[in-house]
C-alpha atoms as a PDB file:
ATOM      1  CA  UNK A   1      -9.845 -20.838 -35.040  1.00  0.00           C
ATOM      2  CA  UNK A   2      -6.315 -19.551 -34.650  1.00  0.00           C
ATOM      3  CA  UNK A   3      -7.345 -16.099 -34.663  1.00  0.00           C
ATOM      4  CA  UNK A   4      -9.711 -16.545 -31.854  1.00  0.00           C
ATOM      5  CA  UNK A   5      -7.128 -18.156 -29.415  1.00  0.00           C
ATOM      6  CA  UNK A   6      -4.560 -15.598 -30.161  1.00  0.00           C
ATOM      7  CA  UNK A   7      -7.507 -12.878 -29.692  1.00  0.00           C
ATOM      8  CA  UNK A   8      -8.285 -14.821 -26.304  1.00  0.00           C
ATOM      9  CA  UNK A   9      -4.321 -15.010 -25.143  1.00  0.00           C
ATOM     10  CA  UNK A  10      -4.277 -11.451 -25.606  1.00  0.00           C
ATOM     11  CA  UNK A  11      -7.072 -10.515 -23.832  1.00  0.00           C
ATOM     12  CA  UNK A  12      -6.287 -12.582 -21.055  1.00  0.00           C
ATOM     13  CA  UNK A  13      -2.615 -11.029 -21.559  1.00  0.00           C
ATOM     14  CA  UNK A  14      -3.886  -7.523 -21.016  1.00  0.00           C
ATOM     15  CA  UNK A  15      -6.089  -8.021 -17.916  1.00  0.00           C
ATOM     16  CA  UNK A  16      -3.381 -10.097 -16.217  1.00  0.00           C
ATOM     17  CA  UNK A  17      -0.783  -6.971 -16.924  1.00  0.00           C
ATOM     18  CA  UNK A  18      -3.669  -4.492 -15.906  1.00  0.00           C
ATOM     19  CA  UNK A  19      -3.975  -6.786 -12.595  1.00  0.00           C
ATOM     20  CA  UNK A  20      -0.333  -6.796 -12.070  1.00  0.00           C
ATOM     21  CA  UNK A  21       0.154  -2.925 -12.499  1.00  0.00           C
ATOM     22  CA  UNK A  22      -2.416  -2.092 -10.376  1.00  0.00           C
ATOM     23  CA  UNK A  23      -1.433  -4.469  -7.485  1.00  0.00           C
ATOM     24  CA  UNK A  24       2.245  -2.568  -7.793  1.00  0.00           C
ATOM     25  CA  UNK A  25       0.661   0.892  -7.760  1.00  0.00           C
ATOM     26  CA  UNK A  26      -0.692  -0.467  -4.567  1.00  0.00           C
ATOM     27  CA  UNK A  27       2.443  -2.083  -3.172  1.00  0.00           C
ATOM     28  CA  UNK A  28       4.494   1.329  -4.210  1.00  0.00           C
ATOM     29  CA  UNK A  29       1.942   3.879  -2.531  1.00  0.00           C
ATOM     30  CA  UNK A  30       1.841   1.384   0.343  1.00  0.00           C
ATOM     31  CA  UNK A  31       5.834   1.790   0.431  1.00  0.00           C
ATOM     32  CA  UNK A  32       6.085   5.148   0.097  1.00  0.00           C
ATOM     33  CA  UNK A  33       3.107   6.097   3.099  1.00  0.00           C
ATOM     34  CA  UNK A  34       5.156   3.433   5.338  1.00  0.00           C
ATOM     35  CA  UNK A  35       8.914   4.607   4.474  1.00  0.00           C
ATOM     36  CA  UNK A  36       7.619   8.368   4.722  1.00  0.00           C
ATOM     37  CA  UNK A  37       5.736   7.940   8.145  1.00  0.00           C
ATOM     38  CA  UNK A  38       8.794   4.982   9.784  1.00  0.00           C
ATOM     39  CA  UNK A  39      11.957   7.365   8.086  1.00  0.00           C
ATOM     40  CA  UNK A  40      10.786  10.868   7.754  1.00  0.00           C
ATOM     41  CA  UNK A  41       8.644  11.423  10.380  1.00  0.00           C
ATOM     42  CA  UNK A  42      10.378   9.228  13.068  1.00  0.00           C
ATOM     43  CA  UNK A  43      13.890  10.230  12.201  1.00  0.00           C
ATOM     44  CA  UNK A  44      14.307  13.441   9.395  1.00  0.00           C
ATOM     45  CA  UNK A  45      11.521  15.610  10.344  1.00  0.00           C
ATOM     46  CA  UNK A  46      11.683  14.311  14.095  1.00  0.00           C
ATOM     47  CA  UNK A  47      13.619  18.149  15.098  1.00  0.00           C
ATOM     48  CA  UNK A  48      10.325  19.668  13.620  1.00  0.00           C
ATOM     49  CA  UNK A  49       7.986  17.713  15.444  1.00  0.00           C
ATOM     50  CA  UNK A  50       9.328  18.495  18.731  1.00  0.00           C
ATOM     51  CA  UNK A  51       7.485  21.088  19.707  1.00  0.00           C
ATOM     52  CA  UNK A  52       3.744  19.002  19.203  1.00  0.00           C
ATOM     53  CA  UNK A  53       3.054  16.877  22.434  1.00  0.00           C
ATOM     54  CA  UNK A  54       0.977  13.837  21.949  1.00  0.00           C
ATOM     55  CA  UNK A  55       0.313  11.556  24.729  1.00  0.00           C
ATOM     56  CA  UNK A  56       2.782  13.245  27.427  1.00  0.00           C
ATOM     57  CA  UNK A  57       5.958  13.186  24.519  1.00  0.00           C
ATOM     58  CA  UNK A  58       6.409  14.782  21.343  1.00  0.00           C
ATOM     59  CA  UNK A  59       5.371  13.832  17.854  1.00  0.00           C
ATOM     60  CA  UNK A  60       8.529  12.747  16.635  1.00  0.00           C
ATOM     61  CA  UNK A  61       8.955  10.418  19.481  1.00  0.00           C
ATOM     62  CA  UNK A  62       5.516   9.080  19.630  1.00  0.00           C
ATOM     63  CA  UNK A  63       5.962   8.436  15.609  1.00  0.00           C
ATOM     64  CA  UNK A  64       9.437   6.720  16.330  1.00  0.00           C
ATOM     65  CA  UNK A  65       8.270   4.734  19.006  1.00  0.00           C
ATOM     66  CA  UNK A  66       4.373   3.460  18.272  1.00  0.00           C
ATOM     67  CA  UNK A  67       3.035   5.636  15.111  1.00  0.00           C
ATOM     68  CA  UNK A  68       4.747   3.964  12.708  1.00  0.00           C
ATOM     69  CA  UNK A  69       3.638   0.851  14.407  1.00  0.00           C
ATOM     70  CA  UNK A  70       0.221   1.853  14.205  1.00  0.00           C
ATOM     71  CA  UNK A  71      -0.114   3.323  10.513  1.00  0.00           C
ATOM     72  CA  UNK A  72       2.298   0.158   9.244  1.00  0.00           C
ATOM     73  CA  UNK A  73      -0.767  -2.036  10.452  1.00  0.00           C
ATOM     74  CA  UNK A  74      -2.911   0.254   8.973  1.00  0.00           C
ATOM     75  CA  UNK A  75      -1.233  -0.256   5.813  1.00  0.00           C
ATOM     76  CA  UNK A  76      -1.755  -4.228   6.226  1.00  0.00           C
ATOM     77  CA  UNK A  77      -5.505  -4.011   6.453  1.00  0.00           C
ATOM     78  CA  UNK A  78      -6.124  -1.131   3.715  1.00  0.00           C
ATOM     79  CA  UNK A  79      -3.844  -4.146   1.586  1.00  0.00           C
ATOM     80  CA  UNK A  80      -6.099  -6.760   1.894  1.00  0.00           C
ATOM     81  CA  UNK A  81      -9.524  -4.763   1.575  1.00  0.00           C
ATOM     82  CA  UNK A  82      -8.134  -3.166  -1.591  1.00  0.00           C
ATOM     83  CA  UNK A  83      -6.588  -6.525  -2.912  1.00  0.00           C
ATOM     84  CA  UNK A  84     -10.130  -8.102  -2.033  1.00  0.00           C
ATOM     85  CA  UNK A  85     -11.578  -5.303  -4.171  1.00  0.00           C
ATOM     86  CA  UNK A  86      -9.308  -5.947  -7.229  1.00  0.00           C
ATOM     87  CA  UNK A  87      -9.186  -9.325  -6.889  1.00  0.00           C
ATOM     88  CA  UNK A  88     -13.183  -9.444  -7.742  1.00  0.00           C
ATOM     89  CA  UNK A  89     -13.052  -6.554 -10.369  1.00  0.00           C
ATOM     90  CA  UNK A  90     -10.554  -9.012 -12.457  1.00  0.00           C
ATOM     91  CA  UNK A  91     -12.321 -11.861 -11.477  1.00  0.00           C
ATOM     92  CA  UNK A  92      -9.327 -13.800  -9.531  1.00  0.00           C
ATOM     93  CA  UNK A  93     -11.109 -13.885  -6.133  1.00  0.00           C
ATOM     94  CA  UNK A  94     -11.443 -16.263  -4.081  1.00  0.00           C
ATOM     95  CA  UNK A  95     -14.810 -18.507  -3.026  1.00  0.00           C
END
């Protein structure tokens, strides 16, 4: 009877750390879009993107000013659906 618990802990063990590393693979590529599109497009590569107009101003600008805005809100809904999504695949969802 032993056995079987332990077998069950472990189980349950694994799927929680499965769970867990893929909602941080999430929560990293989620960083990384967001710090590359906010940082690197709005302030590093801003000199490159000068010369691309968008909206009456240049790319750089329009990134620094409402771009990052927009894909950061993106990023907030493609975190729920795909939290929604793993949260039934491991069986954690909500009713």
């Amino acid at each position: 009877m032993a056995d079987h618990t332990s077998q069950e802990a472990q189980s349950a063990e694994t799927t929680d750390k499965g769970y867990w590393a893929a909602n941080m693979r999430i929560i990293y590529i989620s960083l990384i879009i967001w710090a590359v599109v906010s940082f690197g497009f709005g302030i590093l590569l801003r000199p490159l993107l000068a010369g691309i107009q968008v909206g009456g101003t240049d790319l750089g600008f329009w990134f620094a000013q409402q771009g990052s805005i927009l894909v950061f809100l993106g990023l907030i809904f493609f975190y729920a659906w795909r939290m929604n999504k793993l949260d039934r695949e491991y069986g954690v969802d909500e009713e």
